[in-house]
PDB file of N, CA and C in Angstrom:
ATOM      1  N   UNK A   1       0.849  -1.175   0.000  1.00  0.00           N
ATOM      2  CA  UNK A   1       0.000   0.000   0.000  1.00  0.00           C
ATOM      3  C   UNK A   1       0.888   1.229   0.000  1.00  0.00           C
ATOM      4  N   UNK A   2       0.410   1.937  -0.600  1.00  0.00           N
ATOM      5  CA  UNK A   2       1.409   3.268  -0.882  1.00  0.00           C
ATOM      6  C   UNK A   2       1.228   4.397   0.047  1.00  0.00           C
ATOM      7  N   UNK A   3       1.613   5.009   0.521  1.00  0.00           N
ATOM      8  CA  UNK A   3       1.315   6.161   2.238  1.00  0.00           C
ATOM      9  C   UNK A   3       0.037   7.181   1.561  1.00  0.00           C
ATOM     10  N   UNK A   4       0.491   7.628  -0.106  1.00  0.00           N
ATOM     11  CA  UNK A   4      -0.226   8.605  -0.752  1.00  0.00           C
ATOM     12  C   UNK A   4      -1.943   8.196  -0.320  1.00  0.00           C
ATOM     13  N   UNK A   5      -1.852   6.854  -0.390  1.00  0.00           N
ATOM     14  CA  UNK A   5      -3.387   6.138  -0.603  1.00  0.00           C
ATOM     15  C   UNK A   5      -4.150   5.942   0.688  1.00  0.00           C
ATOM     16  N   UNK A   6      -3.260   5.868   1.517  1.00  0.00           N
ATOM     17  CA  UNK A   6      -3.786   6.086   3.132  1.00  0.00           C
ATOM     18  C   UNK A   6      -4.413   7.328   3.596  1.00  0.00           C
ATOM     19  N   UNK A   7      -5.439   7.491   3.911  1.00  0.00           N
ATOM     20  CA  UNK A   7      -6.680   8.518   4.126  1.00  0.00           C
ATOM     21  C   UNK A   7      -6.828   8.469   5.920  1.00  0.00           C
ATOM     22  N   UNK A   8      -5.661  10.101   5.971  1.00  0.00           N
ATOM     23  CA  UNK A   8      -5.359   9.892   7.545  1.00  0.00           C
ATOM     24  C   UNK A   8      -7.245  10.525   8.030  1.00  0.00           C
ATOM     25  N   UNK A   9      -8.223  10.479   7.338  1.00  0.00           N
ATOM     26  CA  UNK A   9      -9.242  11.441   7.819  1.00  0.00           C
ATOM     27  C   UNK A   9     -10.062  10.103   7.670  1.00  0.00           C
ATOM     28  N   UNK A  10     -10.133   8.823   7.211  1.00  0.00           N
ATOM     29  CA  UNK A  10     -10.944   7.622   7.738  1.00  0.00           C
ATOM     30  C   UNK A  10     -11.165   7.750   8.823  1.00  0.00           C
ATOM     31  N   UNK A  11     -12.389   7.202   9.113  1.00  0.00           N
ATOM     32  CA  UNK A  11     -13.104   7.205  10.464  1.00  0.00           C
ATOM     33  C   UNK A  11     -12.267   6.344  11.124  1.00  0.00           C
ATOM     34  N   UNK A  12     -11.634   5.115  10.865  1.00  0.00           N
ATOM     35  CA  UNK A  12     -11.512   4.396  11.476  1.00  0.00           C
ATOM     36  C   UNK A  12     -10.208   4.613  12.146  1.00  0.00           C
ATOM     37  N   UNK A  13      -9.169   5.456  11.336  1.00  0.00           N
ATOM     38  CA  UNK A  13      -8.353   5.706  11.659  1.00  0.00           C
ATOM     39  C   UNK A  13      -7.788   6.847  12.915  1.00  0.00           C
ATOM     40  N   UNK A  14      -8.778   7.870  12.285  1.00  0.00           N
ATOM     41  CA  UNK A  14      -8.729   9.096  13.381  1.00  0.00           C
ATOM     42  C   UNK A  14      -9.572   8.498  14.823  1.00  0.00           C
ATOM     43  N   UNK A  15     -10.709   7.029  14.437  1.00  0.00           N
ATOM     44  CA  UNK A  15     -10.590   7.144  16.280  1.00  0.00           C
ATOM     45  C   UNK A  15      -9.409   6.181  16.737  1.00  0.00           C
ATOM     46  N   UNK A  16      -8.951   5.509  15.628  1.00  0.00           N
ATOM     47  CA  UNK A  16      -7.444   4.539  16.471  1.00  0.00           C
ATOM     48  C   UNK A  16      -6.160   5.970  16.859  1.00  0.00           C
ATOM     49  N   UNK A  17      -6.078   6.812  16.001  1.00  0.00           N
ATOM     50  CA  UNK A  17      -5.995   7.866  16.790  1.00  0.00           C
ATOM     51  C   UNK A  17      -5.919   8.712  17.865  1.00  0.00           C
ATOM     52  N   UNK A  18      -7.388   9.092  18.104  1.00  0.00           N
ATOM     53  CA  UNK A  18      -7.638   9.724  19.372  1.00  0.00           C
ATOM     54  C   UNK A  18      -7.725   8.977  20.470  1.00  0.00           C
ATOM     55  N   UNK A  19      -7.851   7.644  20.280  1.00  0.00           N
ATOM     56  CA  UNK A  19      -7.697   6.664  21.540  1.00  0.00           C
ATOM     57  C   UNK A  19      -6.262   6.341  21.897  1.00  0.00           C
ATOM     58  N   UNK A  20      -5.746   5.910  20.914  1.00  0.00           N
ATOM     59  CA  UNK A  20      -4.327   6.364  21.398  1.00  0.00           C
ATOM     60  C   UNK A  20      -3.441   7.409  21.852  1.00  0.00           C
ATOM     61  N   UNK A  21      -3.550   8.746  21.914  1.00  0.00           N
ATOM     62  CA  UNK A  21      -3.908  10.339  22.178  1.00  0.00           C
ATOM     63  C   UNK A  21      -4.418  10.233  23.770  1.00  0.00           C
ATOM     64  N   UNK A  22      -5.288   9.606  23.716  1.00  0.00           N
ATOM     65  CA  UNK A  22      -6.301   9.564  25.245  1.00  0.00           C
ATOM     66  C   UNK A  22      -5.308   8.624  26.010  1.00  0.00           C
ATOM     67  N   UNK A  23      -4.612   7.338  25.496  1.00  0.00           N
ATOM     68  CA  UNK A  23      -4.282   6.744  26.444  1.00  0.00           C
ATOM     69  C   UNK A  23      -3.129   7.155  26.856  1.00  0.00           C
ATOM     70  N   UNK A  24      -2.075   8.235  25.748  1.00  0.00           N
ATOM     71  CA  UNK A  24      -0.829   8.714  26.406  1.00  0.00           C
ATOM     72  C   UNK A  24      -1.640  10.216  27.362  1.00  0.00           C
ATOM     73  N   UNK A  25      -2.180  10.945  27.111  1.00  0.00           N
ATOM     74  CA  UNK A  25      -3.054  11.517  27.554  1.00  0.00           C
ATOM     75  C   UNK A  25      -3.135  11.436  29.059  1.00  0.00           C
ATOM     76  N   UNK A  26      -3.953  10.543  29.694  1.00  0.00           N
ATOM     77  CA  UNK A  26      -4.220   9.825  30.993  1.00  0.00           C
ATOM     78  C   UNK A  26      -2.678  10.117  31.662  1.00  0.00           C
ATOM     79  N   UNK A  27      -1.585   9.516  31.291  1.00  0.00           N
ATOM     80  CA  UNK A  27      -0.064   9.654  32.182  1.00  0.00           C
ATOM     81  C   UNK A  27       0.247  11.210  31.662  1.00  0.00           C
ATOM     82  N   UNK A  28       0.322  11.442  30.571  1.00  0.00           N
ATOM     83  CA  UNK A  28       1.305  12.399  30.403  1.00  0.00           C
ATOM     84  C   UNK A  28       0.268  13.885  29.970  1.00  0.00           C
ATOM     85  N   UNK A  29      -0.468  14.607  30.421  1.00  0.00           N
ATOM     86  CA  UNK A  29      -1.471  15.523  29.723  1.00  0.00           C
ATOM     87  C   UNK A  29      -0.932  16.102  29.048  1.00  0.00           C
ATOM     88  N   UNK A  30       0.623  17.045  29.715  1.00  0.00           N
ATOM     89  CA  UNK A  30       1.016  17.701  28.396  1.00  0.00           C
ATOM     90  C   UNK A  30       1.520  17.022  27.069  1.00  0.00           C
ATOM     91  N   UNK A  31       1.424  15.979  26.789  1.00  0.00           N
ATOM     92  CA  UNK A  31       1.876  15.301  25.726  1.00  0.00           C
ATOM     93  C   UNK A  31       1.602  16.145  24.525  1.00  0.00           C
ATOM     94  N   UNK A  32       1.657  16.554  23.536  1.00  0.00           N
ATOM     95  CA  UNK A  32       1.596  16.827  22.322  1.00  0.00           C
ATOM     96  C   UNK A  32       1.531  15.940  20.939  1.00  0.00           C
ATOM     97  N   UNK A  33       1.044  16.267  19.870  1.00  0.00           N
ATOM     98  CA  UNK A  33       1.028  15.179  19.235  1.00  0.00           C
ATOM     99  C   UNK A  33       1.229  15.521  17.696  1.00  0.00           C
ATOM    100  N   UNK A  34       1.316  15.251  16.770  1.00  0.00           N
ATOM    101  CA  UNK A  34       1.399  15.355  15.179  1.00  0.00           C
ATOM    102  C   UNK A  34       1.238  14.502  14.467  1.00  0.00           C
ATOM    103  N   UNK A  35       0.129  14.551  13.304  1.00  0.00           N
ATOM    104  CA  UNK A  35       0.202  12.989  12.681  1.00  0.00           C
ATOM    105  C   UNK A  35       1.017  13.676  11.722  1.00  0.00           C
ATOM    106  N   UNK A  36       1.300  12.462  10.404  1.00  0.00           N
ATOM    107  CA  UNK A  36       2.018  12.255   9.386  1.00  0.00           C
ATOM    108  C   UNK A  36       2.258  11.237   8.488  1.00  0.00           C
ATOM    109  N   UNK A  37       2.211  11.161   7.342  1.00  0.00           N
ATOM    110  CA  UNK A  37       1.909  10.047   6.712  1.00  0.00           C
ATOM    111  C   UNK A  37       3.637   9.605   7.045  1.00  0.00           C
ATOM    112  N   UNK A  38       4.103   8.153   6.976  1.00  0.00           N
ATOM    113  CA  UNK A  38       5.037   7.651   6.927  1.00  0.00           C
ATOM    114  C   UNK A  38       5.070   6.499   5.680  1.00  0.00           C
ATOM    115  N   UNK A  39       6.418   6.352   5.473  1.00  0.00           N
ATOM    116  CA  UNK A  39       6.546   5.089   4.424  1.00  0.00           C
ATOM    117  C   UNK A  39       7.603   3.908   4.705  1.00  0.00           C
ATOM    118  N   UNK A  40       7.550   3.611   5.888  1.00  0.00           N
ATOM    119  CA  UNK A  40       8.416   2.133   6.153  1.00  0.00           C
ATOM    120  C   UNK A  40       7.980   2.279   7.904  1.00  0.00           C
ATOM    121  N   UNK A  41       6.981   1.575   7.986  1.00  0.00           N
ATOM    122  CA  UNK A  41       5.716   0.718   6.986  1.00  0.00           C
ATOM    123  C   UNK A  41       5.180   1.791   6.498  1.00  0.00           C
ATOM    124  N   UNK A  42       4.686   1.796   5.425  1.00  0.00           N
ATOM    125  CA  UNK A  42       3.627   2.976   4.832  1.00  0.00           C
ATOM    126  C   UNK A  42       2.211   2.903   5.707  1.00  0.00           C
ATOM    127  N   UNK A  43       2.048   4.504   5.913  1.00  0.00           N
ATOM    128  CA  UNK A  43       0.506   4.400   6.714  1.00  0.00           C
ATOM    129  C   UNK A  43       0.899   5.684   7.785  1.00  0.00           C
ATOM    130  N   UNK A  44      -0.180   5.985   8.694  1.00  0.00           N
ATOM    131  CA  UNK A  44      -0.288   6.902   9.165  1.00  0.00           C
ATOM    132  C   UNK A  44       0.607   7.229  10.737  1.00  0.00           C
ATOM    133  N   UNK A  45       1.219   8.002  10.802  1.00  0.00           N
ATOM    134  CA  UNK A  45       2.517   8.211  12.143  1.00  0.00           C
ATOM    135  C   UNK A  45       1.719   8.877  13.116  1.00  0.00           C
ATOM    136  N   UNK A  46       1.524   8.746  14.643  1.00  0.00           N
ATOM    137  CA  UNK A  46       1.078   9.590  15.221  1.00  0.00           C
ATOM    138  C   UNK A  46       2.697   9.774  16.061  1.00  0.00           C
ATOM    139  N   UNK A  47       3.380  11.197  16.009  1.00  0.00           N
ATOM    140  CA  UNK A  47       4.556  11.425  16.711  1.00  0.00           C
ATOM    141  C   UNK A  47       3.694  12.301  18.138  1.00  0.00           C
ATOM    142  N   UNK A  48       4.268  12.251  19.015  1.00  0.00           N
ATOM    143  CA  UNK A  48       4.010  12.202  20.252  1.00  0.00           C
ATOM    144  C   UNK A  48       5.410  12.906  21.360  1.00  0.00           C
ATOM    145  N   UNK A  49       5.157  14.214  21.381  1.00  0.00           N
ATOM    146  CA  UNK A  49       6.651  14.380  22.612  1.00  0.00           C
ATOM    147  C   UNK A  49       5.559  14.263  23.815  1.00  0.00           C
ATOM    148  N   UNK A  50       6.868  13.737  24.312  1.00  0.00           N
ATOM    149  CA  UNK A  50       6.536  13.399  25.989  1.00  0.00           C
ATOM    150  C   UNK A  50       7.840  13.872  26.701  1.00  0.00           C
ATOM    151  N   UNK A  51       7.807  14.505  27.930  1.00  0.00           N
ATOM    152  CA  UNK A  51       8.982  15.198  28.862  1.00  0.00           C
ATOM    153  C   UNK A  51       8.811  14.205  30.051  1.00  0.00           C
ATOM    154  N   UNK A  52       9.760  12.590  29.455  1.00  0.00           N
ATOM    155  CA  UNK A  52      10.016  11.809  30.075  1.00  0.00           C
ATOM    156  C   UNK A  52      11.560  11.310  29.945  1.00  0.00           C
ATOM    157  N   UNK A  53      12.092  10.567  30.709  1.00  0.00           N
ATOM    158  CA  UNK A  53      13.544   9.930  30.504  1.00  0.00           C
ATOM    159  C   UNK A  53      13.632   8.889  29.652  1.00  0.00           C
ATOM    160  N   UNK A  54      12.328   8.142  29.234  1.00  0.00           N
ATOM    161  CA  UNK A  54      12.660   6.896  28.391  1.00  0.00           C
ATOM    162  C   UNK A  54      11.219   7.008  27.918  1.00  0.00           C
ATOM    163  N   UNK A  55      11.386   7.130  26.785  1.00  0.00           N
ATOM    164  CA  UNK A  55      10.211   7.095  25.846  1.00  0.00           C
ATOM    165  C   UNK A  55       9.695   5.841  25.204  1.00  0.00           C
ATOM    166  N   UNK A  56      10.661   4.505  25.881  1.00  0.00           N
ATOM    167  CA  UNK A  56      10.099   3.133  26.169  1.00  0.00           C
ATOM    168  C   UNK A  56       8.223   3.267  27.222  1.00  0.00           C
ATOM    169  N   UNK A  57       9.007   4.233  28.242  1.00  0.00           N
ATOM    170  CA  UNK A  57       7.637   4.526  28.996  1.00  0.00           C
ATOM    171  C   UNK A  57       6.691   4.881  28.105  1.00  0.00           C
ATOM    172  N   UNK A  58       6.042   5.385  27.535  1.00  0.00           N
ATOM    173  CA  UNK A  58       5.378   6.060  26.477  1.00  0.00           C
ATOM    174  C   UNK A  58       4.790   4.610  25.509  1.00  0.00           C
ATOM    175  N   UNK A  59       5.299   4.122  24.672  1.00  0.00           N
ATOM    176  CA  UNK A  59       5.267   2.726  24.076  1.00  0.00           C
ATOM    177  C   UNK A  59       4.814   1.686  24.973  1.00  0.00           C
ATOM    178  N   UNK A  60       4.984   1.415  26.480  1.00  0.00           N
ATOM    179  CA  UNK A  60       4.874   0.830  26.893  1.00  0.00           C
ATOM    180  C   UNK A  60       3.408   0.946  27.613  1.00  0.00           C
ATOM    181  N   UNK A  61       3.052   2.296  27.517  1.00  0.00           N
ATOM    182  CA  UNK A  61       1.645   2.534  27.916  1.00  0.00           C
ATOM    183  C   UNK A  61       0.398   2.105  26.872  1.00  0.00           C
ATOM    184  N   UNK A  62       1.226   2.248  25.660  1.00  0.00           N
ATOM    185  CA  UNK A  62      -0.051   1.975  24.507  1.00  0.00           C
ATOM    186  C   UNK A  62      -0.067   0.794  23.468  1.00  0.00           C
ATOM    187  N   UNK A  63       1.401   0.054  23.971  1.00  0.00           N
ATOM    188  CA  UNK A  63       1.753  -1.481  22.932  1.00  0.00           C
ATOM    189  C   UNK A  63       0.779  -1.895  22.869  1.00  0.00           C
ATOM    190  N   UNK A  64      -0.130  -2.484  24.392  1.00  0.00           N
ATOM    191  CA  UNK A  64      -0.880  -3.653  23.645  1.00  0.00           C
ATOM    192  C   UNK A  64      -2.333  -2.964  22.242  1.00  0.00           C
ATOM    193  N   UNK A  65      -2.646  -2.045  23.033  1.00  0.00           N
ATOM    194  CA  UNK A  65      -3.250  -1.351  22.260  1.00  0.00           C
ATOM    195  C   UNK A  65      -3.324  -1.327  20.543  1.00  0.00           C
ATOM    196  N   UNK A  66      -1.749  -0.711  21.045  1.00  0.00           N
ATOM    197  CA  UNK A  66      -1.080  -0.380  19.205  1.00  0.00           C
ATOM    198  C   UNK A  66      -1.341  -1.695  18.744  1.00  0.00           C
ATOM    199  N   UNK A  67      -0.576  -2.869  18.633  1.00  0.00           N
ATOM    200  CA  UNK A  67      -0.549  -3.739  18.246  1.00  0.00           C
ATOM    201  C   UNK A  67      -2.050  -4.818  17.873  1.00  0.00           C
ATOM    202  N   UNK A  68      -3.045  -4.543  18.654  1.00  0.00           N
ATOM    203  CA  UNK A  68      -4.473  -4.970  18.036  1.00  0.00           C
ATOM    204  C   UNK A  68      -4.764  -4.148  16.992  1.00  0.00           C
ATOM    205  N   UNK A  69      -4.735  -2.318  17.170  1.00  0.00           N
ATOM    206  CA  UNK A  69      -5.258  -1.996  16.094  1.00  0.00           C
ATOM    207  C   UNK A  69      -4.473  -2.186  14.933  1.00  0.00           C
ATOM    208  N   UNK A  70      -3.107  -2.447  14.725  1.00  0.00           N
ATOM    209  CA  UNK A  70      -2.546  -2.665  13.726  1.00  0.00           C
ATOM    210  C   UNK A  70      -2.364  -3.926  13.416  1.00  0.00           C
ATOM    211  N   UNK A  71      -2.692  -5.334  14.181  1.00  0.00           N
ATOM    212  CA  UNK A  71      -2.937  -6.723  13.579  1.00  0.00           C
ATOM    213  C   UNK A  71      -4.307  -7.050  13.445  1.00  0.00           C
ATOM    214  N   UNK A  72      -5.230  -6.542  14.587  1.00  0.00           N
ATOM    215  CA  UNK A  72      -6.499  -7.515  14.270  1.00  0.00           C
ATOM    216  C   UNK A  72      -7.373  -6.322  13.547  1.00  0.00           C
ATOM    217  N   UNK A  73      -7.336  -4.911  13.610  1.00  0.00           N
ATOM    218  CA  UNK A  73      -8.040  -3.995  13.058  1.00  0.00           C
ATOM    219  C   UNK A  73      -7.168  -3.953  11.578  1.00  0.00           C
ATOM    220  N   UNK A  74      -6.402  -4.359  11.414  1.00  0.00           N
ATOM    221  CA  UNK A  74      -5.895  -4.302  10.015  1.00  0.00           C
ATOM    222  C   UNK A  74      -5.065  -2.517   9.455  1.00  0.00           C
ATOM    223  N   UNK A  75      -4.845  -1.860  10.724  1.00  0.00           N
ATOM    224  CA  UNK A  75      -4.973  -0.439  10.151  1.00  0.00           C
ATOM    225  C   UNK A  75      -3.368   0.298  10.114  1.00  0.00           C
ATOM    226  N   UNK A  76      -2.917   1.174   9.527  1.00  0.00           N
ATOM    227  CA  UNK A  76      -1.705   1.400   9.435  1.00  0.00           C
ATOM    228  C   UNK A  76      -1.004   2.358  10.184  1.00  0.00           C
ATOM    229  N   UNK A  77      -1.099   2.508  11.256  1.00  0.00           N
ATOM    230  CA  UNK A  77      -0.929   3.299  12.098  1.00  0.00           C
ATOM    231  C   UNK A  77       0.057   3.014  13.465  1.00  0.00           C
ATOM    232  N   UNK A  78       1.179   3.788  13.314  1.00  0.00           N
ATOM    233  CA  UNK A  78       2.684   3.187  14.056  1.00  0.00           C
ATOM    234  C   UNK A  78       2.057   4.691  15.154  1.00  0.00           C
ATOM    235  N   UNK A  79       3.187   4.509  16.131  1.00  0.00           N
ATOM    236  CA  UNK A  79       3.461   5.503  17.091  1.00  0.00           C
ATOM    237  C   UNK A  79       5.442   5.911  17.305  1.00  0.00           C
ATOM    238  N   UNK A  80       5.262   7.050  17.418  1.00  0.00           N
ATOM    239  CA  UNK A  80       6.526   7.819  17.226  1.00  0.00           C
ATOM    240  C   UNK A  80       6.641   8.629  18.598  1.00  0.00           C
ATOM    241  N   UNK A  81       7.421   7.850  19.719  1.00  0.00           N
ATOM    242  CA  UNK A  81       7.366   8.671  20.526  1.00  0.00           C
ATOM    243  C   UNK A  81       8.969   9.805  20.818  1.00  0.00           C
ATOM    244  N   UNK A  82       8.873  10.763  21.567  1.00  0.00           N
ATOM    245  CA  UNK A  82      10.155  11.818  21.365  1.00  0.00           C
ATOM    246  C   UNK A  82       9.934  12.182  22.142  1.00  0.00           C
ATOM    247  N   UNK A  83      11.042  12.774  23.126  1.00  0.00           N
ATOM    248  CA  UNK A  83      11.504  13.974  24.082  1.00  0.00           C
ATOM    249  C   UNK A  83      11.695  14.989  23.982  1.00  0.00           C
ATOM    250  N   UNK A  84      11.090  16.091  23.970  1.00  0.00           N
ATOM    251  CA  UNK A  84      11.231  17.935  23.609  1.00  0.00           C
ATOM    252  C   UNK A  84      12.572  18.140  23.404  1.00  0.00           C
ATOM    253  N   UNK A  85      12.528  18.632  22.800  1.00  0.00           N
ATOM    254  CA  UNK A  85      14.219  19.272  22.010  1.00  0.00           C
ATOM    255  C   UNK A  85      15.235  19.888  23.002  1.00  0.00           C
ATOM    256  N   UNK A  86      14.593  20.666  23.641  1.00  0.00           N
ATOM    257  CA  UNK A  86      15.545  21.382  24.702  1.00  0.00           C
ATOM    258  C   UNK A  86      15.981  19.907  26.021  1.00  0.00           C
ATOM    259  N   UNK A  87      15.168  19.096  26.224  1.00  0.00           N
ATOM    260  CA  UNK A  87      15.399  18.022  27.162  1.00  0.00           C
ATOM    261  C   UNK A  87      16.616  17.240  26.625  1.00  0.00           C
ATOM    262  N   UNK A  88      16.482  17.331  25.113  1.00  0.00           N
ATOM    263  CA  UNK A  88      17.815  16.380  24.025  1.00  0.00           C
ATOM    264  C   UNK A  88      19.022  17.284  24.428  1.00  0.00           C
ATOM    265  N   UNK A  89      19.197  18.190  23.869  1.00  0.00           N
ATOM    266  CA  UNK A  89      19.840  19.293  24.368  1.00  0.00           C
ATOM    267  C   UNK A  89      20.760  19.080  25.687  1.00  0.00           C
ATOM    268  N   UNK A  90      20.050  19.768  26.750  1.00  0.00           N
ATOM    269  CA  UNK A  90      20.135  19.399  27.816  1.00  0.00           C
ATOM    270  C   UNK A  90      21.310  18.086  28.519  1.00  0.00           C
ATOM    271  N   UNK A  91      20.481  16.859  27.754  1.00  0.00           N
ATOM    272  CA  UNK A  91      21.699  15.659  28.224  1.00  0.00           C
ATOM    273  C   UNK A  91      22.682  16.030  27.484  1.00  0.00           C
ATOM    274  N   UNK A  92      22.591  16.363  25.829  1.00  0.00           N
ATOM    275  CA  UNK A  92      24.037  16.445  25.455  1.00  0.00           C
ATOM    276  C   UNK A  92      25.094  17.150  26.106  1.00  0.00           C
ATOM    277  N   UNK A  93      24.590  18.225  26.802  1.00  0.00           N
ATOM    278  CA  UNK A  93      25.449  19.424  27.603  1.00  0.00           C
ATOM    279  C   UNK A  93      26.292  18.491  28.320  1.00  0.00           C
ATOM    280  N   UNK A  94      25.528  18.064  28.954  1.00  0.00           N
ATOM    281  CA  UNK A  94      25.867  17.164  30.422  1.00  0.00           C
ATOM    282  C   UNK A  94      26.635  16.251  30.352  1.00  0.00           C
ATOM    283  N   UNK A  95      26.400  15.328  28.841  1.00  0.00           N
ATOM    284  CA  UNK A  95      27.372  14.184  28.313  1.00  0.00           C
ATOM    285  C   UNK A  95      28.746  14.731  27.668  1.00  0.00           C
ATOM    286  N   UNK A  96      28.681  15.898  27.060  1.00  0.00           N
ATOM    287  CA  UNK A  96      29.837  16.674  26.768  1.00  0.00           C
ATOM    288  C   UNK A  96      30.371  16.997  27.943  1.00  0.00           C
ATOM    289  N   UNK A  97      29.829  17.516  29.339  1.00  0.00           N
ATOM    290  CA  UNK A  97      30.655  17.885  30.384  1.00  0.00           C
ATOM    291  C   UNK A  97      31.663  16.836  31.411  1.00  0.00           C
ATOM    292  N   UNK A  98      30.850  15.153  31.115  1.00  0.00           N
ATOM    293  CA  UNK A  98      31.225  14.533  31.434  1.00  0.00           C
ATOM    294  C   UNK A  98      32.754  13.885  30.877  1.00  0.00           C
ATOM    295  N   UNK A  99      33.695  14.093  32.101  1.00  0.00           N
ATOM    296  CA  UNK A  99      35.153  13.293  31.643  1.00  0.00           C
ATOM    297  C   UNK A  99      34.727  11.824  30.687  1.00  0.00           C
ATOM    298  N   UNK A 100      35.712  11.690  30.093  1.00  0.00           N
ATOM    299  CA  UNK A 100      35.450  10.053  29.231  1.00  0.00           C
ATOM    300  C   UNK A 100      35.459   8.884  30.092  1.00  0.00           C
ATOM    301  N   UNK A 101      36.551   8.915  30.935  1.00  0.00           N
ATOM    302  CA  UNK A 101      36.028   7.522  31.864  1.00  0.00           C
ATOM    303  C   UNK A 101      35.219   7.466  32.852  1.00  0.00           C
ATOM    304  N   UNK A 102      34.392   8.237  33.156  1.00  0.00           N
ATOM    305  CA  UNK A 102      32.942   8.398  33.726  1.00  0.00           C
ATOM    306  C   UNK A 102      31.850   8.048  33.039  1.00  0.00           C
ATOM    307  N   UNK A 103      32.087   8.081  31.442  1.00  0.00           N
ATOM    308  CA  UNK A 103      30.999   7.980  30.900  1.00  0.00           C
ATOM    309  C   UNK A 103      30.870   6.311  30.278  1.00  0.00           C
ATOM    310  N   UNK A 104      32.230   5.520  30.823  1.00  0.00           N
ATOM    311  CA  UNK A 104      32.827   4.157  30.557  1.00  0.00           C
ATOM    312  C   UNK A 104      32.292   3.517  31.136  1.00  0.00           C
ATOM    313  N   UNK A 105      32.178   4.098  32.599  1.00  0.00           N
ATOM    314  CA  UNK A 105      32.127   3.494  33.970  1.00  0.00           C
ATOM    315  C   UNK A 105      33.214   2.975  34.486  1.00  0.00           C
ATOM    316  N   UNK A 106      34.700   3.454  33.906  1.00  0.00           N
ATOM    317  CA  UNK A 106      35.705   2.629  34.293  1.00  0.00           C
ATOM    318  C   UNK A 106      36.203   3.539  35.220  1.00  0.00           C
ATOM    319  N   UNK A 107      37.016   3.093  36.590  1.00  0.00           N
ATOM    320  CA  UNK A 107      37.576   3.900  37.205  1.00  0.00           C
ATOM    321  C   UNK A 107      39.019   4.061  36.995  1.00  0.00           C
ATOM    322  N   UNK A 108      39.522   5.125  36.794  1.00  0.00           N
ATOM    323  CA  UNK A 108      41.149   5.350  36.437  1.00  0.00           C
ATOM    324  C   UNK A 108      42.057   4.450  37.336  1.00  0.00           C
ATOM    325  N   UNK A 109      41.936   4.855  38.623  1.00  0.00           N
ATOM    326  CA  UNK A 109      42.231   4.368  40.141  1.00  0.00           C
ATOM    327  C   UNK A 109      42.860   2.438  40.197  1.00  0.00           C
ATOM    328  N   UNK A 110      41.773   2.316  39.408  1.00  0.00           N
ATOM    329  CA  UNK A 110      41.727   0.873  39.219  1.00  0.00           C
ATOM    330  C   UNK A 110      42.523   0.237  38.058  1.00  0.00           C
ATOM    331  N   UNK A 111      43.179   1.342  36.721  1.00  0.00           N
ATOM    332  CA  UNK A 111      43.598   0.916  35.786  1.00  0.00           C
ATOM    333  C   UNK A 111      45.514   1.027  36.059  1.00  0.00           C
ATOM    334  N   UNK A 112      45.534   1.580  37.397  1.00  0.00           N
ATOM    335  CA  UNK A 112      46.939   1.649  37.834  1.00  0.00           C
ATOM    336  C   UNK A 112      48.009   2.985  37.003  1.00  0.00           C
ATOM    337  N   UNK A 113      47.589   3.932  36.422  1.00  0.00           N
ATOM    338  CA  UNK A 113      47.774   5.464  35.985  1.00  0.00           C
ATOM    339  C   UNK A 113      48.215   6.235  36.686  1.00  0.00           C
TER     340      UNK A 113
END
């Protein structure tokens, strides 16, 4: 199926949608959201920032979900979850400030230096 041919305004789609919306919703209110057609898999993207540390959390709130409407509802619709830009940011600062064998976990002390 080609992404062009996917009709993000189907009924069926915009409520697999907004239910998914509702269920990140419930944990995270400020969540934000954007659809978008995608093409690997082709079909409709709902991207999603969330101002969390692991955006596994996020996925992990709506898998089983996702995964019925996209095996037993037949429908093409992935989830894209992300961390606000300034939060990305942010760690890089921190990972740049960090010495290199801190970020190893190796202790110098121990390598006899």
């Amino acid at each position: 199926m080609n992404a062009e041919h996917i009709d993000q305004v189907e009924p069926k789609i915009q409520a697999a949608l907004s239910e998914l919306k509702d269920l990140i919703r419930q944990r995270w209110p400020e969540a934000s959201f954007e659809v978008s057609q995608g093409e690997d898999p082709d079909g409709v993207y709902l991207g999603t920032t969330v101002d969390i540390d692991d955006t596994d959390q996020a996925m992990d709130a709506i898998i089983d979900r996702l995964l019925y409407i996209q095996v037993e509802e037949h429908l093409p619709v992935s989830v894209i979850p992300v961390r606000p830009t300034h939060r990305v940011i942010e760690e890089m600062r921190t990972r740049a400030k960090t010495p290199p064998w801190q970020k190893s976990g190796v202790d110098p002390a121990t390598l006899g230096l």
